[in-house]
C-alpha atoms as a PDB file:
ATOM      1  CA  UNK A   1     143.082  41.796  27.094  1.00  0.00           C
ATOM      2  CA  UNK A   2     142.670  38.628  25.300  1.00  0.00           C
ATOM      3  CA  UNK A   3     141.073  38.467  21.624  1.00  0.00           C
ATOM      4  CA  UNK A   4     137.066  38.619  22.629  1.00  0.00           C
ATOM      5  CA  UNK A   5     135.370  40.263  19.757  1.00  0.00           C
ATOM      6  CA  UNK A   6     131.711  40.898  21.411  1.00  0.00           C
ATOM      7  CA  UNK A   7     130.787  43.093  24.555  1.00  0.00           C
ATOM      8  CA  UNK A   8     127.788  42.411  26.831  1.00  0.00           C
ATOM      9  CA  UNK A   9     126.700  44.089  30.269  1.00  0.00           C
ATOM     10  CA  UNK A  10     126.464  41.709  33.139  1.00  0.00           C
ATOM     11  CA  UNK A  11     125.283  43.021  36.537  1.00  0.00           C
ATOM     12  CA  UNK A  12     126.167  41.009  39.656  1.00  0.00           C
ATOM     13  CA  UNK A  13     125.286  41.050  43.500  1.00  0.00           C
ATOM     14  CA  UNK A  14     128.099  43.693  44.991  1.00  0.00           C
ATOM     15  CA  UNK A  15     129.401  40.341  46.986  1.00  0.00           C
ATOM     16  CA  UNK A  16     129.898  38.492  43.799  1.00  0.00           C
ATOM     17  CA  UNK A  17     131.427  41.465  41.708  1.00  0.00           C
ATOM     18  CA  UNK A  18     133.818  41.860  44.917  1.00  0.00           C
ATOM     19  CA  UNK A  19     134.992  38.307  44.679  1.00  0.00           C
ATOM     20  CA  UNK A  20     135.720  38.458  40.772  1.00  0.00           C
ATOM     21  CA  UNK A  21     137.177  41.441  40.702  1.00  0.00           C
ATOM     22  CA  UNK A  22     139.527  39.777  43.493  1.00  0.00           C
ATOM     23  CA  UNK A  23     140.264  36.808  41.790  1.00  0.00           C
ATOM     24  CA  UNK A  24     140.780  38.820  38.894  1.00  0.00           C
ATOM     25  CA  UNK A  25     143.296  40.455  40.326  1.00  0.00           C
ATOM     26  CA  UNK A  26     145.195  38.010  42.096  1.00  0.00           C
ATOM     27  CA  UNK A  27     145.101  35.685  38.890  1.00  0.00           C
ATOM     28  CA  UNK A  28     146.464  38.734  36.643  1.00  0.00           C
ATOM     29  CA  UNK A  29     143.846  38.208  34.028  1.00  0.00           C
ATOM     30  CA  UNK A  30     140.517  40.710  33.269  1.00  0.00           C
ATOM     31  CA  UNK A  31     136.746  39.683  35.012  1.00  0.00           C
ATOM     32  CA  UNK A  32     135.714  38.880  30.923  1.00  0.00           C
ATOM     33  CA  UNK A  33     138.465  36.781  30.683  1.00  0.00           C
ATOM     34  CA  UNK A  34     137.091  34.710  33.620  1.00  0.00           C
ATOM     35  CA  UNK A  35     133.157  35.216  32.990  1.00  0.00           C
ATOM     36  CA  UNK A  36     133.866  34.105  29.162  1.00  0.00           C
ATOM     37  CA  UNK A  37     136.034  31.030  30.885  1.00  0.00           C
ATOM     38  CA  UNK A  38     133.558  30.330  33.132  1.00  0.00           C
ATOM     39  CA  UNK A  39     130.868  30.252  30.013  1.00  0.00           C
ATOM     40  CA  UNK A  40     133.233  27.887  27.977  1.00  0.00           C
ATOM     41  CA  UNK A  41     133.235  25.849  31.156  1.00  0.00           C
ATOM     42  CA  UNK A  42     129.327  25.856  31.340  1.00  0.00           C
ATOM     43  CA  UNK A  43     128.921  24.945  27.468  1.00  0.00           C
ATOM     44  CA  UNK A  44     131.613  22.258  27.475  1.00  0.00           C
ATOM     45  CA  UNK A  45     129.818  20.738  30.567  1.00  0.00           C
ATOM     46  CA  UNK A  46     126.197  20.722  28.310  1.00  0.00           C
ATOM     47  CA  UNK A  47     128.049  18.940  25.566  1.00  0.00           C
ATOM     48  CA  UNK A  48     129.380  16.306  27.759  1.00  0.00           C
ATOM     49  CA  UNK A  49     125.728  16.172  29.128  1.00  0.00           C
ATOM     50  CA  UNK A  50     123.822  15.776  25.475  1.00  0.00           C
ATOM     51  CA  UNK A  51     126.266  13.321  24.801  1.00  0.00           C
ATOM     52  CA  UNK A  52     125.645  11.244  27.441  1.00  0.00           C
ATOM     53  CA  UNK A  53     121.991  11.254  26.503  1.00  0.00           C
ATOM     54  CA  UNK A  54     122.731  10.333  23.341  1.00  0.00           C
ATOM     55  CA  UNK A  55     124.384   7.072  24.656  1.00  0.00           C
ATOM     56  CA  UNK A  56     121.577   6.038  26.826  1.00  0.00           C
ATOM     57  CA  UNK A  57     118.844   6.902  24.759  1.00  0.00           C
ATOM     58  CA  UNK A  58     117.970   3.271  24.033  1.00  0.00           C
ATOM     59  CA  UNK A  59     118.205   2.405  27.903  1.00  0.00           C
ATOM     60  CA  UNK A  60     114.882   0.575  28.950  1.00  0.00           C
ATOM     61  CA  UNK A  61     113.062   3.385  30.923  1.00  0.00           C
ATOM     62  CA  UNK A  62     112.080   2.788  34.293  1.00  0.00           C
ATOM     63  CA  UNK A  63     109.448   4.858  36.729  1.00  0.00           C
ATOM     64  CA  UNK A  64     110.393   5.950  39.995  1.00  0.00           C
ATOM     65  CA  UNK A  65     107.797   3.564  41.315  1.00  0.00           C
ATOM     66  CA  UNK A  66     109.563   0.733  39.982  1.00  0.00           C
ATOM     67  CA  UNK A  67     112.712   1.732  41.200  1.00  0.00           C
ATOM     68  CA  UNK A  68     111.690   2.123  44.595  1.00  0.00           C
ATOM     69  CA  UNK A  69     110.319  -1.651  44.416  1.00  0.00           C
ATOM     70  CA  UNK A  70     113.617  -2.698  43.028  1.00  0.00           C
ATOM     71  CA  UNK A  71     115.684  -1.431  46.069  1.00  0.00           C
ATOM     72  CA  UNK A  72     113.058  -2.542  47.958  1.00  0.00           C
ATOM     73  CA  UNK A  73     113.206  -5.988  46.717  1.00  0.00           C
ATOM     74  CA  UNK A  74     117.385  -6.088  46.913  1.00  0.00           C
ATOM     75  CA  UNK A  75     117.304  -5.039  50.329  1.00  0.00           C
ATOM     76  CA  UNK A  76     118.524  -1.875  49.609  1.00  0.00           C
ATOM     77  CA  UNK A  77     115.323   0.223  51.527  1.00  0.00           C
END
């Protein structure tokens, strides 16, 4: 097992539990090790996310209402 420090029960549908435990198996590593990859996955995606945010955050804001007119207008609807 790799060097995680914390333990935490997870409970799973017996389909889903099924398929980790099989790609577990067939990818030699434990079902933490890929939950706490899958995590690091999740959280690394949010980052990306806030930081795109914080790039657009002075973008002029637009309702859907006005959108809809713009395609609208270019032909697009």
């Amino acid at each position: 097992m790799s060097n995680l420090s914390k333990r935490s029960t997870v409970y799973f549908e017996p389909a889903i539990h099924q398929a980790l435990k099989m790609r577990a198996a067939s990818s030699d590593v434990s079902i933490s090790e890929l939950i706490d990859e899958a995590v690091r996955l999740l959280m690394r995606e949010d980052q990306e996310d806030l930081a795109d945010i914080s790039e657009r955050v002075n973008e002029p804001e637009m309702t859907y209402e006005d959108f809809q007119s713009e395609l609208k207008i270019n032909g697009k609807i």
